[in-house]
C-alpha atoms as a PDB file:
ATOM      1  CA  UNK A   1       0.000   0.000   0.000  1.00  0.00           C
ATOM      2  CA  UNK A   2       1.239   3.498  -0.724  1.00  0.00           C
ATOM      3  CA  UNK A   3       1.632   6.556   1.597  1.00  0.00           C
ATOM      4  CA  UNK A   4       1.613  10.066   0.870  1.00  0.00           C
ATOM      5  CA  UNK A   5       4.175  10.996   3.507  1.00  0.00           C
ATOM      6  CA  UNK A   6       5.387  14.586   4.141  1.00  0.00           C
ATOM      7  CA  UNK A   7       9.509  15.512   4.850  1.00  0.00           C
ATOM      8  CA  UNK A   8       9.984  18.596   6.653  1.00  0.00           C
ATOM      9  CA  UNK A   9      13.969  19.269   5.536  1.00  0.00           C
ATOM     10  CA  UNK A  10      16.742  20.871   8.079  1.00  0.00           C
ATOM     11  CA  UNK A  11      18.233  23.942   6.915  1.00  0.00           C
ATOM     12  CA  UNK A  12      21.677  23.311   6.111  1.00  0.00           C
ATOM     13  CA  UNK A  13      22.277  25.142   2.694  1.00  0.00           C
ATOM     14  CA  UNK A  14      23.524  21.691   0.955  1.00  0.00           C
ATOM     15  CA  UNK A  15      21.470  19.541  -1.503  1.00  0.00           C
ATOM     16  CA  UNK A  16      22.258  16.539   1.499  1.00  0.00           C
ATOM     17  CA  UNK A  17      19.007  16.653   3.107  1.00  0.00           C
ATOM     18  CA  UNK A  18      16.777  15.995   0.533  1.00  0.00           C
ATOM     19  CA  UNK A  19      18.751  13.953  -1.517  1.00  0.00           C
ATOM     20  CA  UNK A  20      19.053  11.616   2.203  1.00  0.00           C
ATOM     21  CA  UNK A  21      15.552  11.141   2.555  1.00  0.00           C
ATOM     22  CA  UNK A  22      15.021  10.198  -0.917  1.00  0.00           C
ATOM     23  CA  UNK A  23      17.499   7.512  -0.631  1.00  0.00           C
ATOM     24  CA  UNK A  24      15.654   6.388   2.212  1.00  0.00           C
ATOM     25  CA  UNK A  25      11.964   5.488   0.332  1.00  0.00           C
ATOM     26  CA  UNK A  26      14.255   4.241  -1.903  1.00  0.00           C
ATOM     27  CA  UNK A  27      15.568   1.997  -0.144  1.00  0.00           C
ATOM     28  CA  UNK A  28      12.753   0.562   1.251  1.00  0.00           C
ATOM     29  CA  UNK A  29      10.373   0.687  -2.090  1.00  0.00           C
ATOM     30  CA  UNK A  30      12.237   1.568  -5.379  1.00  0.00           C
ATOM     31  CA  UNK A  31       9.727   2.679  -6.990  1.00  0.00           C
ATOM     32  CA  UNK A  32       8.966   5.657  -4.930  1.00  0.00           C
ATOM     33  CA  UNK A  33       7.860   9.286  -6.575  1.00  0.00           C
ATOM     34  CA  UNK A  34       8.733  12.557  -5.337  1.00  0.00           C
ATOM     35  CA  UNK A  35       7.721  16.276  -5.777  1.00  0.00           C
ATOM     36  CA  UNK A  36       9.538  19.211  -4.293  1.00  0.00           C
ATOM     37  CA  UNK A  37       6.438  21.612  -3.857  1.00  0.00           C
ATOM     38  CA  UNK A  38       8.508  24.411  -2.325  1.00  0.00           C
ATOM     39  CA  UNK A  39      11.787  24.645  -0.432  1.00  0.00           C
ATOM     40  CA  UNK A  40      12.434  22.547   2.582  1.00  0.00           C
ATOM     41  CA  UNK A  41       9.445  20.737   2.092  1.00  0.00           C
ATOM     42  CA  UNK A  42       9.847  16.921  -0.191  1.00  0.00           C
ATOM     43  CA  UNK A  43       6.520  14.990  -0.568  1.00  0.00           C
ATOM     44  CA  UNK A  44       6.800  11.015  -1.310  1.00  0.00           C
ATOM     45  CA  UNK A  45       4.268   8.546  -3.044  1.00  0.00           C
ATOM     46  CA  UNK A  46       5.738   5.465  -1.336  1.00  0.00           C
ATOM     47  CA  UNK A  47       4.522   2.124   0.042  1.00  0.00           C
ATOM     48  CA  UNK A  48       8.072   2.705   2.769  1.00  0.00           C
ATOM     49  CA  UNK A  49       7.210   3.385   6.058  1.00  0.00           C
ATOM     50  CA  UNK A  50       7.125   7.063   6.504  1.00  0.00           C
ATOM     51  CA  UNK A  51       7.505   5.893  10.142  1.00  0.00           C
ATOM     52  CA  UNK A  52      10.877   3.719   9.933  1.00  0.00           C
ATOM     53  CA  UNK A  53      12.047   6.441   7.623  1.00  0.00           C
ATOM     54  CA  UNK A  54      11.584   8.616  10.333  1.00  0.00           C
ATOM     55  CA  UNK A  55      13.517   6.319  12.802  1.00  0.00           C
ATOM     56  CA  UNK A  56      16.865   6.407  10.525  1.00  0.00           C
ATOM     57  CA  UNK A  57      17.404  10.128   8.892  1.00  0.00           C
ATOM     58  CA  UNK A  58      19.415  12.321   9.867  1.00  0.00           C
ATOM     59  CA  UNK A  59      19.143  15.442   8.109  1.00  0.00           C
ATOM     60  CA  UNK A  60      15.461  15.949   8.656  1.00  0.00           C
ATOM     61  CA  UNK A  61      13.039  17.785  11.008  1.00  0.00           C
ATOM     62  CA  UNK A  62       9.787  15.862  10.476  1.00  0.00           C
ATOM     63  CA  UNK A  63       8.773  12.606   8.382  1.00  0.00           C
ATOM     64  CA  UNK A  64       5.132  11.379   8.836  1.00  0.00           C
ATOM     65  CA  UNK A  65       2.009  10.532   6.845  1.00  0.00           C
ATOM     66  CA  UNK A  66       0.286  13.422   5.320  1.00  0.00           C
ATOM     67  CA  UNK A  67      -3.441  13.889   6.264  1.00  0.00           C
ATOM     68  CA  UNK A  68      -5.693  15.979   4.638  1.00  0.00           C
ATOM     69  CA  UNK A  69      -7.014  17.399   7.788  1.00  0.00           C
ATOM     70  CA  UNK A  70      -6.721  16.964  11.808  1.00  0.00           C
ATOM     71  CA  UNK A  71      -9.920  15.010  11.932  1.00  0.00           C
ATOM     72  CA  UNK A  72      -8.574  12.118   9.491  1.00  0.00           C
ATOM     73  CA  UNK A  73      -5.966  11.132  12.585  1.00  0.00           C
ATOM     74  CA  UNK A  74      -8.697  10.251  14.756  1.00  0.00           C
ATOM     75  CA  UNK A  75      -9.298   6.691  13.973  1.00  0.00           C
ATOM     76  CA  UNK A  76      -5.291   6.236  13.853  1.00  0.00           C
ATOM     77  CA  UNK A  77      -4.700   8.053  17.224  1.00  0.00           C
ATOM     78  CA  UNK A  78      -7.368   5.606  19.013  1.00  0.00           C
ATOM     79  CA  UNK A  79      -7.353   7.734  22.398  1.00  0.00           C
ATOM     80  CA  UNK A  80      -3.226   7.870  22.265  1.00  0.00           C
ATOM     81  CA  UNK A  81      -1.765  11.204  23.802  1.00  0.00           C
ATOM     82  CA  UNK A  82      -0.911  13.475  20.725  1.00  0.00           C
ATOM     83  CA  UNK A  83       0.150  17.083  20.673  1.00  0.00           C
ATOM     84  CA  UNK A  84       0.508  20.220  17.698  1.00  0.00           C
ATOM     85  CA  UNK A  85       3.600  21.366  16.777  1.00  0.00           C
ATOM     86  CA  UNK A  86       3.396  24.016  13.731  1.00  0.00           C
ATOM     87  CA  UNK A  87       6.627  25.362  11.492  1.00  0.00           C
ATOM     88  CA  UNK A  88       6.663  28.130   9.400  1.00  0.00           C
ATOM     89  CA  UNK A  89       8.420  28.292   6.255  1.00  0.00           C
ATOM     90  CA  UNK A  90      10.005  31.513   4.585  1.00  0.00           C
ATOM     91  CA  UNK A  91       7.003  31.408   2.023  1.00  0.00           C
ATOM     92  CA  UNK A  92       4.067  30.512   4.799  1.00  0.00           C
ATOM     93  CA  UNK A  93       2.486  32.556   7.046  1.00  0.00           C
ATOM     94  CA  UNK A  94       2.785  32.803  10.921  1.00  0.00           C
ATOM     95  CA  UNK A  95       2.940  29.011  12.841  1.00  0.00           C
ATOM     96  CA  UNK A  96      -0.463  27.568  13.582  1.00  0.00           C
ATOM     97  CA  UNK A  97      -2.882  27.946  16.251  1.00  0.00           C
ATOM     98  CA  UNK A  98      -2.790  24.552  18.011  1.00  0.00           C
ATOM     99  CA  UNK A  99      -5.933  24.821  19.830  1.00  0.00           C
ATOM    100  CA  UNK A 100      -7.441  25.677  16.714  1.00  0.00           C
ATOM    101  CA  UNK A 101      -5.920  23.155  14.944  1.00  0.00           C
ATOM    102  CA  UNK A 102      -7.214  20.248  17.648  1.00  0.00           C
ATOM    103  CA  UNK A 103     -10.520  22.337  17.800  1.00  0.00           C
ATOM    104  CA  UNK A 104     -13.388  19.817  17.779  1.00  0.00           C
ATOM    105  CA  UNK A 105     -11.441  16.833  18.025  1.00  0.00           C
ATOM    106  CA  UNK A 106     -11.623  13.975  20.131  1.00  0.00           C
ATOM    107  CA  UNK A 107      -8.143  13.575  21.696  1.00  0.00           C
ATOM    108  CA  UNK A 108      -6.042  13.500  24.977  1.00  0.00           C
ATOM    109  CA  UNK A 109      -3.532  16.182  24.207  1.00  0.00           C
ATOM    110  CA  UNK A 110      -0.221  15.406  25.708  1.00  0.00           C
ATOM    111  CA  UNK A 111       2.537  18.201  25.313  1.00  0.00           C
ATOM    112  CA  UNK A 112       5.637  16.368  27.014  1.00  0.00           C
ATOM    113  CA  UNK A 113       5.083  12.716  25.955  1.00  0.00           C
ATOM    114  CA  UNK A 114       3.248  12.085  23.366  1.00  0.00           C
ATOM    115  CA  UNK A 115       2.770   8.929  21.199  1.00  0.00           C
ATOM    116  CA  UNK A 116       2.092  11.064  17.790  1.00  0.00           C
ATOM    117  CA  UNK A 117       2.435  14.422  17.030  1.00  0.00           C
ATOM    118  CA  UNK A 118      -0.017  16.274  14.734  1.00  0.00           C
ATOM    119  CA  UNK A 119       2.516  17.732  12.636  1.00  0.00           C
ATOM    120  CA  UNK A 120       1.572  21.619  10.454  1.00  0.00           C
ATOM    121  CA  UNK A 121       4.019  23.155   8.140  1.00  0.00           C
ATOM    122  CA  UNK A 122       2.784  26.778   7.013  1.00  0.00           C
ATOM    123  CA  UNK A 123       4.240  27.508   3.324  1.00  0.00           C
ATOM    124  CA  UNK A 124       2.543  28.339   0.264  1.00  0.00           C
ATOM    125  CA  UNK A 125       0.276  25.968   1.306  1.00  0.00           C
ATOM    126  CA  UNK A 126      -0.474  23.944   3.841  1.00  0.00           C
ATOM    127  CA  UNK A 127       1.269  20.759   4.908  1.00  0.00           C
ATOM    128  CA  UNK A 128      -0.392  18.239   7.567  1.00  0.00           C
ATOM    129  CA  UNK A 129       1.160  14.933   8.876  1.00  0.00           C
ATOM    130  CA  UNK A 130       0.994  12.313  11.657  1.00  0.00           C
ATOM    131  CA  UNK A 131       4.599  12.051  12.913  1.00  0.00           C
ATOM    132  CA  UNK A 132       6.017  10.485  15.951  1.00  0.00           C
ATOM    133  CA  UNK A 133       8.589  12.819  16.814  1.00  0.00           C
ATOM    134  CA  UNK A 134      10.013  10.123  19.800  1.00  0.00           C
ATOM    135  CA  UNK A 135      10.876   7.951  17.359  1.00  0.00           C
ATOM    136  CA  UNK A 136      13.379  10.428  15.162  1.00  0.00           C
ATOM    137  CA  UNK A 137      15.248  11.127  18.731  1.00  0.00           C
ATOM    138  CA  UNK A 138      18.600   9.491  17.481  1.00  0.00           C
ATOM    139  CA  UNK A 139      20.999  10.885  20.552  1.00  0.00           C
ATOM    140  CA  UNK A 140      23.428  12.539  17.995  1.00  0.00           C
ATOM    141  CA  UNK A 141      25.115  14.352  21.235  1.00  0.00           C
ATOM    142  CA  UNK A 142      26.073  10.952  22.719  1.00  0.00           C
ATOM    143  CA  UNK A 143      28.082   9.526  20.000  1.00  0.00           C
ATOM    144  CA  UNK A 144      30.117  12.928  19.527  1.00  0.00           C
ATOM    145  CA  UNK A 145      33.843  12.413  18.485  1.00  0.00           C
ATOM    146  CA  UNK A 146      34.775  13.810  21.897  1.00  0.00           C
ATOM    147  CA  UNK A 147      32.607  11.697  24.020  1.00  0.00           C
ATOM    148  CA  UNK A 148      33.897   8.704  22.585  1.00  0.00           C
ATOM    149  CA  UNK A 149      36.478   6.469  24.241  1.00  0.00           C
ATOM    150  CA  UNK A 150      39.257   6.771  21.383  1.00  0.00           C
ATOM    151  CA  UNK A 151      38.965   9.754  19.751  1.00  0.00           C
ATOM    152  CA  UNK A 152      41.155  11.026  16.310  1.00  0.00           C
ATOM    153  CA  UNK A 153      40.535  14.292  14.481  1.00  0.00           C
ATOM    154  CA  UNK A 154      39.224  12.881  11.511  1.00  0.00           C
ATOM    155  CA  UNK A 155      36.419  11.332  12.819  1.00  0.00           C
ATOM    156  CA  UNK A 156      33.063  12.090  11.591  1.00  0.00           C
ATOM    157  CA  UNK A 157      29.932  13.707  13.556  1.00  0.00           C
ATOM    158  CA  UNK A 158      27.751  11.315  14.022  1.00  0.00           C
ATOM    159  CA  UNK A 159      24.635  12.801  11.591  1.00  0.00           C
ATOM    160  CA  UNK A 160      27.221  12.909   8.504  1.00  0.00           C
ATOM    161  CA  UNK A 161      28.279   9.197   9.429  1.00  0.00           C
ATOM    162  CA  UNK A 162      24.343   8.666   9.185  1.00  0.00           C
ATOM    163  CA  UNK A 163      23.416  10.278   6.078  1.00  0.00           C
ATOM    164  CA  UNK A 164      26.880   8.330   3.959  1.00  0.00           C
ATOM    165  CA  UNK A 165      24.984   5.213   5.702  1.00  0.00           C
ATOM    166  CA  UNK A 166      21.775   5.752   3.816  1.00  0.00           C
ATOM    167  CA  UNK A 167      22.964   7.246   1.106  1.00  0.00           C
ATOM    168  CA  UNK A 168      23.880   3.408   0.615  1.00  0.00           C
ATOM    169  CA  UNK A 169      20.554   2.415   1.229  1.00  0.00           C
ATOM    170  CA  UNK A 170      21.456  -0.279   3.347  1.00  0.00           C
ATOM    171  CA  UNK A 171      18.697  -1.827   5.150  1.00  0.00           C
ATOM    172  CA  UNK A 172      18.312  -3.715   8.912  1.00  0.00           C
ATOM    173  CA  UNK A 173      20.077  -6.789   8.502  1.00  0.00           C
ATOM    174  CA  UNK A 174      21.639  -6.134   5.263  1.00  0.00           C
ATOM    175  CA  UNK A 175      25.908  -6.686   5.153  1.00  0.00           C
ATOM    176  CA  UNK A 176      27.572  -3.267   5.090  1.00  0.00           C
ATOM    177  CA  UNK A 177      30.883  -2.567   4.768  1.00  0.00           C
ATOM    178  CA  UNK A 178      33.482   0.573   5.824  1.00  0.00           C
ATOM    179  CA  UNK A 179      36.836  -0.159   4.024  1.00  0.00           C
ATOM    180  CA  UNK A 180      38.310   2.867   5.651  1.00  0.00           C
ATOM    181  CA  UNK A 181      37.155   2.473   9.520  1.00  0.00           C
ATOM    182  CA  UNK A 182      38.734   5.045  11.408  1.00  0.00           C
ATOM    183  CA  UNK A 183      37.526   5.430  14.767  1.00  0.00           C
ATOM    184  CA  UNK A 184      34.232   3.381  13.689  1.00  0.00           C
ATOM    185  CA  UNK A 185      32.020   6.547  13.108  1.00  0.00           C
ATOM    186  CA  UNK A 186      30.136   5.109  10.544  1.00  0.00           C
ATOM    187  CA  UNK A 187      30.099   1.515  11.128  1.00  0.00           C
ATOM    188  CA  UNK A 188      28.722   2.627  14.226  1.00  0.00           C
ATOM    189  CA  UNK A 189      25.862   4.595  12.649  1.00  0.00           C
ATOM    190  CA  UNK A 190      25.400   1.411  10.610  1.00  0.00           C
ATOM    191  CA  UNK A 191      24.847  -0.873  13.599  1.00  0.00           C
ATOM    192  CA  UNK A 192      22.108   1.533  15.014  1.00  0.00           C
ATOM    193  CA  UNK A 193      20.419   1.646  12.675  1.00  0.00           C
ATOM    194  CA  UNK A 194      20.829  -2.700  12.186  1.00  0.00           C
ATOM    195  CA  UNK A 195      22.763  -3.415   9.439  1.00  0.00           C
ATOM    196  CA  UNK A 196      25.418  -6.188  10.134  1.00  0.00           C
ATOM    197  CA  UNK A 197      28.635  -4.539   9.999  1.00  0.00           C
ATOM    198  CA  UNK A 198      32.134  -5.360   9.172  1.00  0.00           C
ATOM    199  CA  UNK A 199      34.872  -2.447   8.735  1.00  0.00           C
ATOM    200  CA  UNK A 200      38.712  -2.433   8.084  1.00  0.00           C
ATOM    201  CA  UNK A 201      41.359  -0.369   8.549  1.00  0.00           C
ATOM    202  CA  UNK A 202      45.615  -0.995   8.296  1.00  0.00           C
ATOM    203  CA  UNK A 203      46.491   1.074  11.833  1.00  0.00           C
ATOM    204  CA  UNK A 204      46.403  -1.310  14.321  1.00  0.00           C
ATOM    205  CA  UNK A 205      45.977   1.670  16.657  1.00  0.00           C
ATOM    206  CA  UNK A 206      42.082   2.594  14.490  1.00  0.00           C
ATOM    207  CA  UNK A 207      41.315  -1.074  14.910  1.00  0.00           C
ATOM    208  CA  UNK A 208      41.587  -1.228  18.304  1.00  0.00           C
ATOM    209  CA  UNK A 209      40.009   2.178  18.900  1.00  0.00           C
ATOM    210  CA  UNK A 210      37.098   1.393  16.697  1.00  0.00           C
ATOM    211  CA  UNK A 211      36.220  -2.121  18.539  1.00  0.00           C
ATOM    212  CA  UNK A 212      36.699   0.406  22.302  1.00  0.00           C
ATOM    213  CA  UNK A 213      33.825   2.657  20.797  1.00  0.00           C
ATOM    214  CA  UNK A 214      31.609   0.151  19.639  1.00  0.00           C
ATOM    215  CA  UNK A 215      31.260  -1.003  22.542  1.00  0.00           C
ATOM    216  CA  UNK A 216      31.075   2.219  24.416  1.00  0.00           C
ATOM    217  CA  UNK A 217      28.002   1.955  22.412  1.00  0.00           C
ATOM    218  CA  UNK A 218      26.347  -1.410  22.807  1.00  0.00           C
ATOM    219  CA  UNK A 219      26.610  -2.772  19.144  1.00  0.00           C
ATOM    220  CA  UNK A 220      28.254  -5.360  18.030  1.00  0.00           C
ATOM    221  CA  UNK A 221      29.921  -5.834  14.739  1.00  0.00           C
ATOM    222  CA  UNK A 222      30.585  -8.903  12.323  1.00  0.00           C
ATOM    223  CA  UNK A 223      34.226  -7.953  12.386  1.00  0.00           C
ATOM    224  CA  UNK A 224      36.743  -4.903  12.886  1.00  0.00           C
ATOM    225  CA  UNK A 225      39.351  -6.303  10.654  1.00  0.00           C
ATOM    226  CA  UNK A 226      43.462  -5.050  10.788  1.00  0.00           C
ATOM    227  CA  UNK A 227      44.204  -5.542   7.418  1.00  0.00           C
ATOM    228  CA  UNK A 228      45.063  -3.808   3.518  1.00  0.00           C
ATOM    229  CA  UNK A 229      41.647  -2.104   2.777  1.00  0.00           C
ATOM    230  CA  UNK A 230      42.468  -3.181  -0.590  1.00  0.00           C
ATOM    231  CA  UNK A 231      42.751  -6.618  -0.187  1.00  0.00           C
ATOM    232  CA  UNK A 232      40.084  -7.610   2.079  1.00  0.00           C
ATOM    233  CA  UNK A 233      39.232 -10.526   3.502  1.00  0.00           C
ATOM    234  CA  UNK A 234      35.606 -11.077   2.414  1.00  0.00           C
ATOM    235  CA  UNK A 235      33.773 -11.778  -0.720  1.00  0.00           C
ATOM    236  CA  UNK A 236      31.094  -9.725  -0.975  1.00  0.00           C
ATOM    237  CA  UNK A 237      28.643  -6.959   1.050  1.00  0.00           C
ATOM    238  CA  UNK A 238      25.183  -5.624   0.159  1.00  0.00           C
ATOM    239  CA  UNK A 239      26.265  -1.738   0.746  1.00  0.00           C
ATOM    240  CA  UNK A 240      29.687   0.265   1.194  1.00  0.00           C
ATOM    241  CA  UNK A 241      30.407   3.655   2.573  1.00  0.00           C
ATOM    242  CA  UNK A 242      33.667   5.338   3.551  1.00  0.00           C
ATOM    243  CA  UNK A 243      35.485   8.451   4.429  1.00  0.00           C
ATOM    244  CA  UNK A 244      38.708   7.832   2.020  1.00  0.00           C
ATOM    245  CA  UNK A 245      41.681   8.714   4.340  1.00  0.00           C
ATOM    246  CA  UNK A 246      43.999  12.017   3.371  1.00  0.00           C
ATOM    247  CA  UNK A 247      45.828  14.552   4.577  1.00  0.00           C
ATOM    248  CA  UNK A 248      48.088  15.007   7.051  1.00  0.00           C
ATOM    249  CA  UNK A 249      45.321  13.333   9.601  1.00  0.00           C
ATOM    250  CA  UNK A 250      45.049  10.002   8.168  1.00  0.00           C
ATOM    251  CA  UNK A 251      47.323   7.347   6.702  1.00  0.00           C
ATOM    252  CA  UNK A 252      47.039   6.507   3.461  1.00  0.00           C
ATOM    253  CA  UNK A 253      49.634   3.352   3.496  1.00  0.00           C
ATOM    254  CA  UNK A 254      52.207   5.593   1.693  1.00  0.00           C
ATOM    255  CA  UNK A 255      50.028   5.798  -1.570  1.00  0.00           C
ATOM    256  CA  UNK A 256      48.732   9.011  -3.166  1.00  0.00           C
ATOM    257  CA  UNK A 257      45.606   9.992  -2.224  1.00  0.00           C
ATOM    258  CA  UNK A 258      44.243   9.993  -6.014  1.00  0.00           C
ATOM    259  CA  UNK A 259      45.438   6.361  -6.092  1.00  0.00           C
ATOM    260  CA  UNK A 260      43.606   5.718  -2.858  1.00  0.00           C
ATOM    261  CA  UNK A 261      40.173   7.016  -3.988  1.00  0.00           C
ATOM    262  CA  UNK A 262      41.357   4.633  -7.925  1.00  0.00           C
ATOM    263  CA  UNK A 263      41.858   1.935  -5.559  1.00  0.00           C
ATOM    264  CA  UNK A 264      38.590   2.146  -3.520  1.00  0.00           C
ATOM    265  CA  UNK A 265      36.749   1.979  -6.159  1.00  0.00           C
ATOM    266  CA  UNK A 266      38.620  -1.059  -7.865  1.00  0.00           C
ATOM    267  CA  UNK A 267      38.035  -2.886  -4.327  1.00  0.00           C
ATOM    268  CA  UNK A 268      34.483  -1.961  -4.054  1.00  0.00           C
ATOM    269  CA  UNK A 269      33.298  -3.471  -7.822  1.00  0.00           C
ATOM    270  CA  UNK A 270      34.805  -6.596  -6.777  1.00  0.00           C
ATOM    271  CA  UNK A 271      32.538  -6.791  -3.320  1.00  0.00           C
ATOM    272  CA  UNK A 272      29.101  -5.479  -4.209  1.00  0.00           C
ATOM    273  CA  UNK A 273      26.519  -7.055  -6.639  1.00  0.00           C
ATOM    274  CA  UNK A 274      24.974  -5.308  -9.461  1.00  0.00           C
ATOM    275  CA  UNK A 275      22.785  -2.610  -8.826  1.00  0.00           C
ATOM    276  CA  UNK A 276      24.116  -2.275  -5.065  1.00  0.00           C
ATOM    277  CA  UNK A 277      25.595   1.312  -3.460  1.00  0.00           C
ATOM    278  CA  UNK A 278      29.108   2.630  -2.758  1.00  0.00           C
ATOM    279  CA  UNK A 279      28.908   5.993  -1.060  1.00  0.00           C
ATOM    280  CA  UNK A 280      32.607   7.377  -0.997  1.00  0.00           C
ATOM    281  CA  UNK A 281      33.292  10.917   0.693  1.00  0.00           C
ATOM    282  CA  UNK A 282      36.662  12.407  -0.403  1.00  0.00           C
ATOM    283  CA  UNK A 283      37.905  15.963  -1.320  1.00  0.00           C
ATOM    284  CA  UNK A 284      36.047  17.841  -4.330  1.00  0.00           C
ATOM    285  CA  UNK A 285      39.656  18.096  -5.493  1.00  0.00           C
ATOM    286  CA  UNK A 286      40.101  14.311  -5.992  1.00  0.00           C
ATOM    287  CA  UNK A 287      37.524  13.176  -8.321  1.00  0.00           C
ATOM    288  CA  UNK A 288      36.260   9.993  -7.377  1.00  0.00           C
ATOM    289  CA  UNK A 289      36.167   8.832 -11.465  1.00  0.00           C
ATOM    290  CA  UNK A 290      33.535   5.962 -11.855  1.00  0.00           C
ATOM    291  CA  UNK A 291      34.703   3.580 -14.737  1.00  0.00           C
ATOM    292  CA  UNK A 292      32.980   1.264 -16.846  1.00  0.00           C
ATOM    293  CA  UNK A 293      31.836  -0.399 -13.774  1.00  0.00           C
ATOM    294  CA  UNK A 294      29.580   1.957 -12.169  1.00  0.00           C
ATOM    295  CA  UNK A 295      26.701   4.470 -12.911  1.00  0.00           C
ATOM    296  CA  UNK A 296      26.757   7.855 -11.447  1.00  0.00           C
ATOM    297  CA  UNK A 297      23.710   8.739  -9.174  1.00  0.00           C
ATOM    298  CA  UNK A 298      24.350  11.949  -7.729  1.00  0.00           C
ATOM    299  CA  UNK A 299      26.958  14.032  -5.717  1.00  0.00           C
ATOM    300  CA  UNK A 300      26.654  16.119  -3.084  1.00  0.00           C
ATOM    301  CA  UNK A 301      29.260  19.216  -1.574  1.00  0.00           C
ATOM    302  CA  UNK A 302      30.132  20.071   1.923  1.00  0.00           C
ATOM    303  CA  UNK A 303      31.832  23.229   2.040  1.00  0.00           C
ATOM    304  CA  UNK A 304      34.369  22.235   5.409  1.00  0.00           C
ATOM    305  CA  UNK A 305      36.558  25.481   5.316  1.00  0.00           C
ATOM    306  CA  UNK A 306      38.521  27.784   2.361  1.00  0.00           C
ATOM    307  CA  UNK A 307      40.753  25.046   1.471  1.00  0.00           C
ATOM    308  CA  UNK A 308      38.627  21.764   1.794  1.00  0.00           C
ATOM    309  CA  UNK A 309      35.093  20.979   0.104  1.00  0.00           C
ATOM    310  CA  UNK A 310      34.111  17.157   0.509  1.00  0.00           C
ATOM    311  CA  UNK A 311      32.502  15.637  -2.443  1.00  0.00           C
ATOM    312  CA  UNK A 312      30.119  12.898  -1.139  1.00  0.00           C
ATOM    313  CA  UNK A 313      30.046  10.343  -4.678  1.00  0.00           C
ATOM    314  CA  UNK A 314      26.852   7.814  -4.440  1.00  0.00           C
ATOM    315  CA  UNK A 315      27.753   5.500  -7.300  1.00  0.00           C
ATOM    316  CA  UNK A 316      25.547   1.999  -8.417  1.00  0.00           C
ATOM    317  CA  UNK A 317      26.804  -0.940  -9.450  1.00  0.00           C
ATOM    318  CA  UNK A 318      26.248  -2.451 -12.960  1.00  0.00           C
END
């Protein structure tokens, strides 16, 4: 069956956020449509769960099923606490009322713990959905670099780590793979959200650190594995996404870092099956080139400071 489900975007001025949830209904039903009404609003025709959607993005406000008015959540509600919560966009006019919005309906209103959430967006038009805003509560703050037990300074934030992650559009239980582990940040991403995860790295000092923040965390992992990224030890993954390593921060093994980002990609063809992901993040400077083996889906920039801009590469393959 298919939804009409509403995504409220963040703000950041990047085409990441609604490129993310895309590759999220995606995932779950490839046959999804979209329709960009207005900025920082995306609309999908979907038979995904605007719900589980909900439970894994990162760089989104809102995503719930769109109503056509309050009273249509009635029935769904069935006497659960719910509360309003109204946004404005730059085009909309002033946030909703929320007593006038819940005027007339049946419901125990419940402004601190509610099981759904009446969601209104204000833009050019109006925007209603049922979202459970409990369920997109992903403790980003917890899994900071800095709180972790081994930290390095080219670790990942934790909401970057989880957009690369479904950019792959791995799904729960689905093999994914990090060739370039790090401190773990987004195998760890990839284990919340329940993807069976393996990562590599060649520093013996990034293996061991990963493995101590995993289980900071709780998760457990098919394998943190010491060993050439380029040679690994497995035959083949469902999904792959990486930070390539370079500059002065990370080790590349004594190899260039063009012929790093050549050599990922060599590596990934042989693990993933046709039509499956390979997100690779490197600097805009260092094209990751596709090949004859891959089909270019879209690229994304992140503007870092005046002399690095990260290219984020999603590439299929054929």
């Amino acid at each position: 069956m298919r939804n009409r489900s509403l995504v409220l975007l963040s703000g950041e001025p990047t085409t990441i956020p609604v490129a993310e949830a895309r590759a999220l209904f995606l995932a779950y039903d490839p046959g999804s449509r979209f329709e960009s009404p207005e900025k920082g609003v995306l609309l999908a025709e979907s038979a995904a769960d605007p719900f589980r959607v909900a439970s894994r993005i990162a760089f989104s406000k809102r995503v719930g099923r769109l109503v056509s008015s309050p009273s249509e959540v009635a029935e769904t509600v069935r006497g659960k606490p719910i509360r309003v919560r109204s946004f404005s966009l730059p085009t909309g006019k002033s946030p909703a009322d929320p007593e006038e919005v819940l005027r007339g309906l049946d419901v125990r209103v419940d402004l601190e713990n509610p099981a759904f959430e009446l969601t209104v967006v204000e833009g050019r038009r109006r925007y209603i959905a049922l979202t459970s805003p409990a369920g997109m509560k992903q403790g980003w703050s917890l899994r900071r670099p800095r709180r972790r037990p081994f930290f390095h300074p080219a670790a990942i934030f934790p909401k970057l780590s989880r957009a690369l992650v479904n950019f792959s559009r791995c799904k729960e239980g689905e093999f994914f793979l990090d060739p370039f582990a790090g401190t773990g940040s987004l195998a760890i991403e990839a284990s919340v959200i329940g993807a069976q995860v393996v990562a590599f790295d060649r520093a013996a000092k990034m293996t061991h650190g990963s493995l101590a923040n995993m289980r900071k965390f709780g998760q457990e992992w098919l394998g943190v594995v010491n060993c050439d990224s380029f040679s690994p030890p497995v035959t083949r993954v469902d999904a792959i996404a990486t930070d390539v390593p370079y500059g002065r921060a990370s080790s590349t093994g004594g190899k260039g870092a063009e012929r790093v980002v050549r050599d990922a990609l060599s590596s990934a063809q042989a693990l993933l099956r046709s039509g499956s992901m390979l997100v690779i993040m490197h600097p805009k400077s260092l094209p990751a080139e596709p090949g004859s083996g891959w089909s270019f889906e879209e690229e994304h920039e992140l503007y870092v400071h005046k002399r690095l801009t990260r290219a984020i590469t999603v590439l299929r393959r054929r």
